[in-house]
N, C-alpha and C. Protein backbone atom coordinates (compact mmCIF):
# COMPACT_ATOMS: atom_id res chain seq x y z
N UNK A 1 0.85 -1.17 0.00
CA UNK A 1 0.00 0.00 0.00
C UNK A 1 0.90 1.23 0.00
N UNK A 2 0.59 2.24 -0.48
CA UNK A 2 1.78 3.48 -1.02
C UNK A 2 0.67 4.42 -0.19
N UNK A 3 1.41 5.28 0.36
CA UNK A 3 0.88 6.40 1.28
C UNK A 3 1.29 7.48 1.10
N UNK A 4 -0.23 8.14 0.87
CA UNK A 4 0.44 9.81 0.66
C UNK A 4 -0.09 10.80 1.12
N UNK A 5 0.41 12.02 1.00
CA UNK A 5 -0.58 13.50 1.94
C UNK A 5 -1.29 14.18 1.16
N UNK A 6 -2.28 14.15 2.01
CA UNK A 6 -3.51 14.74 0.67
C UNK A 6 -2.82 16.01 -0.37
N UNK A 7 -1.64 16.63 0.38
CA UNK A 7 -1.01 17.88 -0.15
C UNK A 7 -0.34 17.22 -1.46
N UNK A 8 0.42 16.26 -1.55
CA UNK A 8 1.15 15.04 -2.46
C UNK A 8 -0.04 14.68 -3.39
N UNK A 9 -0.74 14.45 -3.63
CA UNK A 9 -1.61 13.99 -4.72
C UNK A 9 -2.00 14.68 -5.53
N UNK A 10 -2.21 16.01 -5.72
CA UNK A 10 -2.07 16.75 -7.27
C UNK A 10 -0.89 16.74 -8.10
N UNK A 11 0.31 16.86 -6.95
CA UNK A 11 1.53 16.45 -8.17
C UNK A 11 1.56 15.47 -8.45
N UNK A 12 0.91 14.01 -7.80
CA UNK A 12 1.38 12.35 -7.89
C UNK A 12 0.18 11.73 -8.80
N UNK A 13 -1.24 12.68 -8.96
CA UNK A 13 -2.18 12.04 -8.96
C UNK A 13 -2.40 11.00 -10.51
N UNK A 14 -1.64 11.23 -11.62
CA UNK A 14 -1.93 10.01 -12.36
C UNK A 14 -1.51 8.90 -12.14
N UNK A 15 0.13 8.91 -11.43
CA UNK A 15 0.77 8.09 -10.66
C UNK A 15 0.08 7.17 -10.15
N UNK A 16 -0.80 7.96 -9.14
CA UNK A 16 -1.83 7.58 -8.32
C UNK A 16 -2.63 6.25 -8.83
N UNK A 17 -3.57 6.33 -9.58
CA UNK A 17 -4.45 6.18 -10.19
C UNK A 17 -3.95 5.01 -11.24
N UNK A 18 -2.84 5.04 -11.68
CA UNK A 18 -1.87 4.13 -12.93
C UNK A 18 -1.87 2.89 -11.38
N UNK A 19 -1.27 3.02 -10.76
CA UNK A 19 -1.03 2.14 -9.83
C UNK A 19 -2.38 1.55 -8.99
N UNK A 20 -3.35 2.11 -8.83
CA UNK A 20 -4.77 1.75 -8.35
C UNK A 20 -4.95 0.62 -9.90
N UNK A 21 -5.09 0.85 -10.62
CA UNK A 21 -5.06 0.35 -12.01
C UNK A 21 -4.55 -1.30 -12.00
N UNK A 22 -2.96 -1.35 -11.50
CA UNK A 22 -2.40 -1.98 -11.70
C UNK A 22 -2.19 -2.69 -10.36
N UNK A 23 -3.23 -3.22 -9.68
CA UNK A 23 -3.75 -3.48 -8.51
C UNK A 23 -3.08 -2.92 -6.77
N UNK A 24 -2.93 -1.82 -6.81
CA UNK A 24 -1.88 -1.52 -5.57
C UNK A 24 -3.14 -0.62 -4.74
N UNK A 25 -3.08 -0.82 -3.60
CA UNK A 25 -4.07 0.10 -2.96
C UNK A 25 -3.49 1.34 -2.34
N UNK A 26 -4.07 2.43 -2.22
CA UNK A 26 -3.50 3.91 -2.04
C UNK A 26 -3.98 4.30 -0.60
N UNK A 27 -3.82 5.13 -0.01
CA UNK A 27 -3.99 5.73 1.14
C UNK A 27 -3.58 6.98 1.34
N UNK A 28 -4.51 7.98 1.05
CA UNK A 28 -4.03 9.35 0.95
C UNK A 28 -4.73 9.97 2.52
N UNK A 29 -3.61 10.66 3.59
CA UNK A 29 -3.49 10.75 4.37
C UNK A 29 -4.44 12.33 4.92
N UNK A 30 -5.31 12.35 5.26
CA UNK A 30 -6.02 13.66 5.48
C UNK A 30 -6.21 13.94 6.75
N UNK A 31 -6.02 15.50 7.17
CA UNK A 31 -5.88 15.55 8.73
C UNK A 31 -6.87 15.02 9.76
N UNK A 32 -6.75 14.59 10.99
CA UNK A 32 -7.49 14.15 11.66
C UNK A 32 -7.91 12.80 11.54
N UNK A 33 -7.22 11.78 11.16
CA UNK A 33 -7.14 10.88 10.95
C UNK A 33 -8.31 10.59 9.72
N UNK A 34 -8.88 11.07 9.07
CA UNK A 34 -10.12 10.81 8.21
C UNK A 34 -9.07 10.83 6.67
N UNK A 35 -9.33 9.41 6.50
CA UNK A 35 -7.87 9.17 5.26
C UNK A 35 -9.05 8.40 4.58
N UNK A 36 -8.77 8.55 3.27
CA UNK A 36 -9.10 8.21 2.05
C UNK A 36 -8.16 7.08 1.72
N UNK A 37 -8.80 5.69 1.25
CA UNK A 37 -8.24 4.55 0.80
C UNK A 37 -9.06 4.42 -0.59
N UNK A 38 -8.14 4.14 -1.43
CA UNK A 38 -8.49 4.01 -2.52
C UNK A 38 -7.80 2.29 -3.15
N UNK A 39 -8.43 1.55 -3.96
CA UNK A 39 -8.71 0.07 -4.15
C UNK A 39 -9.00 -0.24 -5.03
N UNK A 40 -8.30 -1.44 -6.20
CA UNK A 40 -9.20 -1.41 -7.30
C UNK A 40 -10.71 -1.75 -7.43
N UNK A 41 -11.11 -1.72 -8.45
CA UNK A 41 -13.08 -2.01 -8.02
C UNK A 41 -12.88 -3.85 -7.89
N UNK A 42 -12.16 -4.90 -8.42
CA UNK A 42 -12.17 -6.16 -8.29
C UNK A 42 -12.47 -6.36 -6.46
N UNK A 43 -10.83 -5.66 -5.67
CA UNK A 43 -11.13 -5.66 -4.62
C UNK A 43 -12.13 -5.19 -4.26
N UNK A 44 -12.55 -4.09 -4.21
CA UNK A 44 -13.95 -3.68 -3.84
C UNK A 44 -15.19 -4.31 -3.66
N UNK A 45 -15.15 -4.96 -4.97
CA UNK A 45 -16.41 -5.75 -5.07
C UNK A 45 -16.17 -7.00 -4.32
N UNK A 46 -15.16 -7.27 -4.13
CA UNK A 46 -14.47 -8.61 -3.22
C UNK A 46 -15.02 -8.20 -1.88
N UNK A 47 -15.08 -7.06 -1.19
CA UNK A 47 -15.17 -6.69 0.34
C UNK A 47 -16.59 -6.16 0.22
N UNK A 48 -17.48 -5.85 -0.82
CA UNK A 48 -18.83 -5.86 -0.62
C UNK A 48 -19.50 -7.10 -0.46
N UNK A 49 -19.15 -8.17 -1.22
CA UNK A 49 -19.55 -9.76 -1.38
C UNK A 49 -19.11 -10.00 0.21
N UNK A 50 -18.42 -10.00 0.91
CA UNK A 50 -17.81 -10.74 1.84
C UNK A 50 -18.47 -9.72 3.05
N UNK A 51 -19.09 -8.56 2.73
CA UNK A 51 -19.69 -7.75 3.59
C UNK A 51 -21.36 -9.03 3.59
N UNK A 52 -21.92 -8.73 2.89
CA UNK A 52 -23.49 -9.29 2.18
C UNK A 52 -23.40 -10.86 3.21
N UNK A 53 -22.38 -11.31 2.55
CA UNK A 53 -22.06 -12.71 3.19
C UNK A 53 -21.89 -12.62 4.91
N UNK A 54 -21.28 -12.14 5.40
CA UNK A 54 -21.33 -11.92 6.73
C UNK A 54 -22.48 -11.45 7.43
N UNK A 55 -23.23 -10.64 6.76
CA UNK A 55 -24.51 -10.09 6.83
C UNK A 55 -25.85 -10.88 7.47
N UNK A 56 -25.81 -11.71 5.78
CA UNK A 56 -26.53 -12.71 6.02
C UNK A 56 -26.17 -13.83 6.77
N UNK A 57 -25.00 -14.51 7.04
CA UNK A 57 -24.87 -14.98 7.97
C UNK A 57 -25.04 -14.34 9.72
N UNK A 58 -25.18 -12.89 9.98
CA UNK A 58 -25.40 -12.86 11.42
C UNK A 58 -27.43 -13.03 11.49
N UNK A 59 -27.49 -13.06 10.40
CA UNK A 59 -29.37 -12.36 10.10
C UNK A 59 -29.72 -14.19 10.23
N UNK A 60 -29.37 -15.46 9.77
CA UNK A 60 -29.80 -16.65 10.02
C UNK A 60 -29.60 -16.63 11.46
N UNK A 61 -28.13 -16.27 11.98
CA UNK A 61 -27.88 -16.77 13.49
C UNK A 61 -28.92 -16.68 13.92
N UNK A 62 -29.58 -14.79 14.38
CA UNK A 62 -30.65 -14.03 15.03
C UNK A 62 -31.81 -14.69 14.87
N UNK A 63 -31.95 -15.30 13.74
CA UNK A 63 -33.58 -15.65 13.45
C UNK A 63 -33.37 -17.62 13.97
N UNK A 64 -32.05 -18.05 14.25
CA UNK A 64 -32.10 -19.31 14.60
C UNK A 64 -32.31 -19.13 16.17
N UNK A 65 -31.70 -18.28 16.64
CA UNK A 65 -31.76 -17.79 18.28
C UNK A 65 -32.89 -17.42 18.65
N UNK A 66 -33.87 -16.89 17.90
CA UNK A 66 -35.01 -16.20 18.08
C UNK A 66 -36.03 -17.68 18.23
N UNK A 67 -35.55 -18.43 17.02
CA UNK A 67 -36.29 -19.70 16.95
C UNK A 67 -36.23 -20.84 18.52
N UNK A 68 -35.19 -21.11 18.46
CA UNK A 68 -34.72 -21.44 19.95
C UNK A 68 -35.16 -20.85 21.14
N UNK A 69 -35.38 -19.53 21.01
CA UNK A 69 -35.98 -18.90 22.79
C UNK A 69 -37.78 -19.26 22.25
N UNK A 70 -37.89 -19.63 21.21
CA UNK A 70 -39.52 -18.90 20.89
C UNK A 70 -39.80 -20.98 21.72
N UNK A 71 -39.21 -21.92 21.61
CA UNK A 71 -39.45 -22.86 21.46
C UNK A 71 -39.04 -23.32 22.93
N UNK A 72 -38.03 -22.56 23.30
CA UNK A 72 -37.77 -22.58 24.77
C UNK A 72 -38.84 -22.28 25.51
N UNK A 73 -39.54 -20.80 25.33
CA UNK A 73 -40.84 -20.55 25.75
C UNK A 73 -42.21 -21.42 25.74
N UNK A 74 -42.35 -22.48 24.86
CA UNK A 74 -43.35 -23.16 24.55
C UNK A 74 -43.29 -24.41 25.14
N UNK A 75 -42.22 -24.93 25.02
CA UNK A 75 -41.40 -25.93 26.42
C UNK A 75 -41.39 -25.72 27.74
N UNK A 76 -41.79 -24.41 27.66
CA UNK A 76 -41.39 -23.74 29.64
C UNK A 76 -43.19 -24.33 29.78
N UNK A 77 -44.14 -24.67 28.69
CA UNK A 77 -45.57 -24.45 29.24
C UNK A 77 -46.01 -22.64 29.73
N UNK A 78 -45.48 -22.06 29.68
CA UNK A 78 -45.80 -20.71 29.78
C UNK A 78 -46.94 -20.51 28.63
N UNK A 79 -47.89 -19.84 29.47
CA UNK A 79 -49.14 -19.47 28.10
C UNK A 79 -49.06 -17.69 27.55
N UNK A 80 -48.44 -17.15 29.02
CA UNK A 80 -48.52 -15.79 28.77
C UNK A 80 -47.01 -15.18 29.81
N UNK A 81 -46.06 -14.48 29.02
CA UNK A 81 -45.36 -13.98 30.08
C UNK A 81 -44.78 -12.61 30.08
N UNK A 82 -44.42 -11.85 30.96
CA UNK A 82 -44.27 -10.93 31.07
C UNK A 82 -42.64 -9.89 30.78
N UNK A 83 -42.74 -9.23 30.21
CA UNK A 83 -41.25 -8.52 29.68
C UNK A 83 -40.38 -9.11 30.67
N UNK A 84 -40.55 -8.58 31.93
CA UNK A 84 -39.35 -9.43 32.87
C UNK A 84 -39.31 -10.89 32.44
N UNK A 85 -40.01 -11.44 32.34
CA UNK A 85 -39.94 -13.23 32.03
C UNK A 85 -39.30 -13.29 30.73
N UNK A 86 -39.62 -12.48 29.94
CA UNK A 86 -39.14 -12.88 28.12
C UNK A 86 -37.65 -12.09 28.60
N UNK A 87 -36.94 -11.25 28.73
CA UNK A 87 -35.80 -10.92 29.34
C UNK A 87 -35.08 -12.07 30.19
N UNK A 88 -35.45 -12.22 30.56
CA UNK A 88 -35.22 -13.36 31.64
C UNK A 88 -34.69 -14.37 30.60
N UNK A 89 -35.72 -15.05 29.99
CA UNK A 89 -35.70 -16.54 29.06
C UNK A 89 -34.06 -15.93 28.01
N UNK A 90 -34.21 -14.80 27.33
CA UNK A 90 -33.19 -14.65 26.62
C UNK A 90 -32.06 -14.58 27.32
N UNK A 91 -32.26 -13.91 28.40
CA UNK A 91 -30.36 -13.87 29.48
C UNK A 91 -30.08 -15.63 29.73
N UNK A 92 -30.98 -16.68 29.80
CA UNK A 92 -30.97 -17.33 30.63
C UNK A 92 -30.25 -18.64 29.06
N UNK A 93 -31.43 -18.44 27.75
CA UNK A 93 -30.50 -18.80 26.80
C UNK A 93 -29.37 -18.50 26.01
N UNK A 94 -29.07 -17.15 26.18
CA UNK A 94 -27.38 -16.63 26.28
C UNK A 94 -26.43 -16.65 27.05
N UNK A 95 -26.83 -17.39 27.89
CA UNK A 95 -25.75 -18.04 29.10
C UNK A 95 -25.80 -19.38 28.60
N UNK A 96 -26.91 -20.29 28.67
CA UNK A 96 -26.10 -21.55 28.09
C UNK A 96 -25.62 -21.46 26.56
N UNK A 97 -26.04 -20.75 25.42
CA UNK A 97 -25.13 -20.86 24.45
C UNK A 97 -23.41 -20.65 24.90
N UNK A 98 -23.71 -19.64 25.34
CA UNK A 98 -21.83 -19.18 25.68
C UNK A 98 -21.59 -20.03 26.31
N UNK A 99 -21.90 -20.95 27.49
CA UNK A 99 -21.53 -22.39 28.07
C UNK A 99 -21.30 -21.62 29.50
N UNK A 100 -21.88 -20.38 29.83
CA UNK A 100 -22.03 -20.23 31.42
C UNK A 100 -22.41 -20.74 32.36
């Protein structure tokens, strides 16, 4: 990765850009830590896919966990319960997942 100051990139900038091209990723340095990374679009589209994918994988977990307390609840024989109780059931199945 080649690093530069945002002040450096009007004189460097086809440089720049030839080398984004030719797969190298850039990092132009702007004050306050708020820096601009620049990437070819292959990568890019590589770290959106792998974003989507992670995504949807936390969105099955939630809805498998959700499935599990909903079934935990129906197992308890509970017909009706109360926010403290549904609080309760979820602290109580996030302790045995983690193995507390």
């Amino acid at each position: 990765m080649t690093t530069m100051k945002i002040s450096d990139v009007p004189q460097n900038f086809m440089d720049m850009f030839v080398s984004i091209f030719r797969g190298k990723k850039e990092l132009t340095a702007y004050p306050k830590n708020e820096n601009l990374i620049l990437v070819p679009e292959n990568e890019y589209n590589q770290l959106i896919k792998k974003t989507s994918e992670i995504d949807l994988a936390i969105r099955a977990s939630i809805l498998d966990d959700i499935k599990d307390i909903q079934e935990a609840v129906i197992n308890s024989g509970a017909e009706e319960m109360s926010m403290e109780e549904i609080n309760a059931e979820i602290q109580s199945y996030r302790r045995e997942k983690r193995g507390l």
